[in-house]
Protein backbone atom coordinates (compact mmCIF):
# COMPACT_ATOMS: atom_id res chain seq x y z
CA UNK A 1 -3.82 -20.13 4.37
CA UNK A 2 -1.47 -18.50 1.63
CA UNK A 3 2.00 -17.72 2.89
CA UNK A 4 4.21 -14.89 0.77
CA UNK A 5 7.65 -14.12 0.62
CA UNK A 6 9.26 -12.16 -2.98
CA UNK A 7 11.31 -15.23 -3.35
CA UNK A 8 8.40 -17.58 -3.95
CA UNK A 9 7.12 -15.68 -6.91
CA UNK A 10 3.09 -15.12 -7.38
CA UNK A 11 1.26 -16.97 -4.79
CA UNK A 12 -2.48 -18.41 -5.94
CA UNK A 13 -5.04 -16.97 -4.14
CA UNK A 14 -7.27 -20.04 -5.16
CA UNK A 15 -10.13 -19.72 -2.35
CA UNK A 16 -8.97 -15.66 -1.19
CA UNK A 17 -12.30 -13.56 -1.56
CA UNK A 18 -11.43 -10.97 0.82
CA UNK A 19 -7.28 -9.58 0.83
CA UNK A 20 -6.55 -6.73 2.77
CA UNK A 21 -3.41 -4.79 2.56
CA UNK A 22 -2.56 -2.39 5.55
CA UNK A 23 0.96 -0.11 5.94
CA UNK A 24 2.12 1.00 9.63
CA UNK A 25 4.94 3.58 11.09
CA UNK A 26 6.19 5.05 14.01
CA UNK A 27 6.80 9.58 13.35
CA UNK A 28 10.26 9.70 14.17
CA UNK A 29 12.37 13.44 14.62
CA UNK A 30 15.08 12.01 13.01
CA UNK A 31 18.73 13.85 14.24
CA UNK A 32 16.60 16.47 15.22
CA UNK A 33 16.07 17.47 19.00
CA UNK A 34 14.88 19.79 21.68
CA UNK A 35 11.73 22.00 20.75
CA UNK A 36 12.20 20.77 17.11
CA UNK A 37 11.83 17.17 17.89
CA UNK A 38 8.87 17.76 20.36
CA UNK A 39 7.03 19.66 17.27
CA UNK A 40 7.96 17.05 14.79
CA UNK A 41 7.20 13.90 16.68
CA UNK A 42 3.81 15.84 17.80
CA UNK A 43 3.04 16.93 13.95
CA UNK A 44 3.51 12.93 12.76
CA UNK A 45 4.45 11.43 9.81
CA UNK A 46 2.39 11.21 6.42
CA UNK A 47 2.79 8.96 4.10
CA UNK A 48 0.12 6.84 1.99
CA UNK A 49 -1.49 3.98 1.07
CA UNK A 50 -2.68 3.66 -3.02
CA UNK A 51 -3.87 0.79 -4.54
CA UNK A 52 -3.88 1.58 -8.94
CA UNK A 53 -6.37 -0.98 -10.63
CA UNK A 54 -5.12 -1.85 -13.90
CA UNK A 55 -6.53 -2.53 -17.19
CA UNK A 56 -3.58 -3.88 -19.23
CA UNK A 57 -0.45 -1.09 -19.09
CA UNK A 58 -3.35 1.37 -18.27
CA UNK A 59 -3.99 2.69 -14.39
CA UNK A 60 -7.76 3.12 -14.49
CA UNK A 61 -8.72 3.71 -10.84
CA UNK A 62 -7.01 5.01 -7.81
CA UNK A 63 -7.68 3.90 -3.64
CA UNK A 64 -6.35 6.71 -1.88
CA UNK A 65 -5.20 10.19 -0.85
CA UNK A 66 -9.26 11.40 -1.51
CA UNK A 67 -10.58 7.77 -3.34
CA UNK A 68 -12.02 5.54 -0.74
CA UNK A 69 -14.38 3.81 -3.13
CA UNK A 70 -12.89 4.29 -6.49
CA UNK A 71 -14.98 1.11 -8.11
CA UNK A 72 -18.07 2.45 -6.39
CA UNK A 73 -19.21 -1.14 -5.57
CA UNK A 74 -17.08 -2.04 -2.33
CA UNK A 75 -14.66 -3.75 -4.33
CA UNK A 76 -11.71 -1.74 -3.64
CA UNK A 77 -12.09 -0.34 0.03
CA UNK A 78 -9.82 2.28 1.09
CA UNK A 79 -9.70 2.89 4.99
CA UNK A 80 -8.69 6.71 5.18
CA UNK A 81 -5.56 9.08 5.05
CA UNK A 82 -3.84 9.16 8.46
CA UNK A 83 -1.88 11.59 8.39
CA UNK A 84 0.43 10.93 11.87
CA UNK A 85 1.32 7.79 11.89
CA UNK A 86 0.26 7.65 15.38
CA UNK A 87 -1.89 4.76 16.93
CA UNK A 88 -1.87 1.19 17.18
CA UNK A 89 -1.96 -1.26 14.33
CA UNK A 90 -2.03 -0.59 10.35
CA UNK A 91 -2.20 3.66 10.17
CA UNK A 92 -3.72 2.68 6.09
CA UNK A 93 -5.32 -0.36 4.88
CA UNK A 94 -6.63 -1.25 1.34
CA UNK A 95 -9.18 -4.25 1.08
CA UNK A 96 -10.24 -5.98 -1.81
CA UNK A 97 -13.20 -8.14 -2.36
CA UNK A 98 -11.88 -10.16 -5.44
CA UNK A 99 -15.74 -11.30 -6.69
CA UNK A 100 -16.73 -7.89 -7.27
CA UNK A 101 -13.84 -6.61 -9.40
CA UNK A 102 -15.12 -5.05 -12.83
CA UNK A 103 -13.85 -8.12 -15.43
CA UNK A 104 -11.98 -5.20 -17.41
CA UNK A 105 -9.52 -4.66 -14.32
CA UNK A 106 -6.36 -6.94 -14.88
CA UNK A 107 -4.44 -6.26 -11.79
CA UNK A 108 -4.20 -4.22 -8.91
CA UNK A 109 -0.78 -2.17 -7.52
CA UNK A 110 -0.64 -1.44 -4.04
CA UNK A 111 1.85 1.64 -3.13
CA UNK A 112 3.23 3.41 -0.38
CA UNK A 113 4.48 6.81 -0.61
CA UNK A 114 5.40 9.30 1.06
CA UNK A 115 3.56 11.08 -1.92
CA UNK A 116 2.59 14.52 -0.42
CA UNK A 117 5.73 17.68 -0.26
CA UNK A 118 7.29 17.64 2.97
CA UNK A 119 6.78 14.40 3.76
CA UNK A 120 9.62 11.49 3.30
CA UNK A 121 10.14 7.80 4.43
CA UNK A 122 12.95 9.06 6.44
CA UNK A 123 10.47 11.38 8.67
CA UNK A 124 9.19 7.43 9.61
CA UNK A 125 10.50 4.49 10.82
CA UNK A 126 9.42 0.91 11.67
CA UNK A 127 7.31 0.78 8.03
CA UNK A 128 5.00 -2.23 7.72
CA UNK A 129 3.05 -3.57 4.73
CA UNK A 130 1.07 -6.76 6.00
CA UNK A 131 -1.23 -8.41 4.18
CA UNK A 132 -4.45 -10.11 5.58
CA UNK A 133 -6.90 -12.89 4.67
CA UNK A 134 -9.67 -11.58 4.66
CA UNK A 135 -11.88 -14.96 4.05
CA UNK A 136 -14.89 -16.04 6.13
CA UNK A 137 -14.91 -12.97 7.96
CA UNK A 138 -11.79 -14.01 9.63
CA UNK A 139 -8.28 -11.58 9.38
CA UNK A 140 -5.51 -13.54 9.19
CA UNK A 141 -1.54 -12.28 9.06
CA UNK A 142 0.23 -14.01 5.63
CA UNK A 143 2.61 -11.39 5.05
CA UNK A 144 4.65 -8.61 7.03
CA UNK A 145 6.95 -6.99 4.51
CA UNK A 146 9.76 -4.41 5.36
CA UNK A 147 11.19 -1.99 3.20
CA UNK A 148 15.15 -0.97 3.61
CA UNK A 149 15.90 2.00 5.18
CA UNK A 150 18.66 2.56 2.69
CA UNK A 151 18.57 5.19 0.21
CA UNK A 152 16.11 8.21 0.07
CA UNK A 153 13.35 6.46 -1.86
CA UNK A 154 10.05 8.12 -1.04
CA UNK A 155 7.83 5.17 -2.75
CA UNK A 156 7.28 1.60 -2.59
CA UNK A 157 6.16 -0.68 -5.05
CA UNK A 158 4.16 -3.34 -1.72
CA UNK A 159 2.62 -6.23 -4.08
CA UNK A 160 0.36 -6.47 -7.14
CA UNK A 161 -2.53 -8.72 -7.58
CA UNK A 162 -2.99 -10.45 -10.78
CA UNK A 163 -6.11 -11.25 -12.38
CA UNK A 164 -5.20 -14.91 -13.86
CA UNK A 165 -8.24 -16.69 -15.74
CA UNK A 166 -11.10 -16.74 -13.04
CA UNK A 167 -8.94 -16.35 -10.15
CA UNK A 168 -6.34 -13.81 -8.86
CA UNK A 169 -2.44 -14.62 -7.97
CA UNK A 170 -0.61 -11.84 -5.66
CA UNK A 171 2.98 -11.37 -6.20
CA UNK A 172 5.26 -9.84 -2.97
CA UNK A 173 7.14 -6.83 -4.85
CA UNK A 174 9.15 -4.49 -2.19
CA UNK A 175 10.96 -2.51 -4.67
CA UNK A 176 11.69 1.23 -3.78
CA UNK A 177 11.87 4.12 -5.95
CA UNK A 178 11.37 7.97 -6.34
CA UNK A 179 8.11 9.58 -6.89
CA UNK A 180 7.89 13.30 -7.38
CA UNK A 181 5.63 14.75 -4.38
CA UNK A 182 2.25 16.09 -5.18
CA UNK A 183 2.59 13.95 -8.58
CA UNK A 184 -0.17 11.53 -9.57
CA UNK A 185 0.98 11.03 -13.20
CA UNK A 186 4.18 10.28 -11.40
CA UNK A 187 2.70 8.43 -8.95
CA UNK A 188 0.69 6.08 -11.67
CA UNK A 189 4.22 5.53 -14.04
CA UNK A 190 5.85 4.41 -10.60
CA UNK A 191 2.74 1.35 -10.78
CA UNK A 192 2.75 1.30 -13.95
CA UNK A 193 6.25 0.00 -14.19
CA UNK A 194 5.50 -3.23 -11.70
């Protein structure tokens, strides 16, 4: 079992073959009440799960928004857009099956945004990235990261895997920053930059 924390630096996933990465919230109405609040806590909260595969400084491939099988092979799996935040457990989840990564791809960035217009991390609360062992077809918990709820950020940079020789390292990130909405080149730069 690998345990992470952004303190420890890049953990070795020596023996991962399966990681999954999933990202939770509550809709919340925010100072808004009345009718209003109803409506908004009824409409939900969107934001979204992307994981960028990287070759070198280049994005290459995108899991997410309308990608759920941007390698084509299974190797980069994402779950769907929920668009509500409502539900139990992880609203988003990306899972990667590290054997069948294409060689070229150096490193994957996994995102959360509250990418399309209208939508904002302050429309959510309680945000959770966890991140799952995926091995021997049995999930475990090694990570539950938590992003502040300072600032008006709309985007967080959750963790990047790192392709190192024949084997992968994952490095805890949870940095926040602004993304314009509706924005994939903007979206990409923001990975690019981790």
């Amino acid at each position: 079992m690998i345990t992470l924390t952004k303190e420890d630096g890049p953990a070795d996933l020596g023996g991962v073959t399966h990681l999954s990465i999933g990202v939770s919230w509550d809709p919340t109405v925010g100072s808004s009440g009345g009718l209003l609040g109803k409506l908004k806590r009824k409409v939900g909260t969107d934001l979204d799960l992307i994981a960028i595969a990287m070759q070198g400084a280049d994005p290459v491939r995108l899991a997410g928004l309308d990608s759920l099988d941007p390698m084509g092979n299974g190797s980069l799996l994402h779950s769907g857009d929920n668009q509500t935040g409502h539900g139990e457990g992880d609203d988003e989840t990306v899972t990667v099956e590290f054997a069948r990564i294409p060689g070229n791809v150096t490193s994957i960035v996994f995102v959360a945004a509250a990418y399309k217009k209208g939508s904002s991390f302050q429309s959510a609360r309680n945000i959770s990235f966890k991140v799952y062992d995926g091995t021997g077809g049995s999930t475990q918990q090694v990570a539950d990261i938590w992003p502040s709820l300072l600032g008006t950020d709309n985007g967080c940079a959750v963790a990047k895997a790192i392709r190192d020789g024949a084997g992968w390292k994952l490095q805890v990130i949870n940095e926040t920053g602004k993304i314009k909405p509706g924005d994939e080149q903007a979206l990409m730069r923001f990975a690019v930059a981790k």
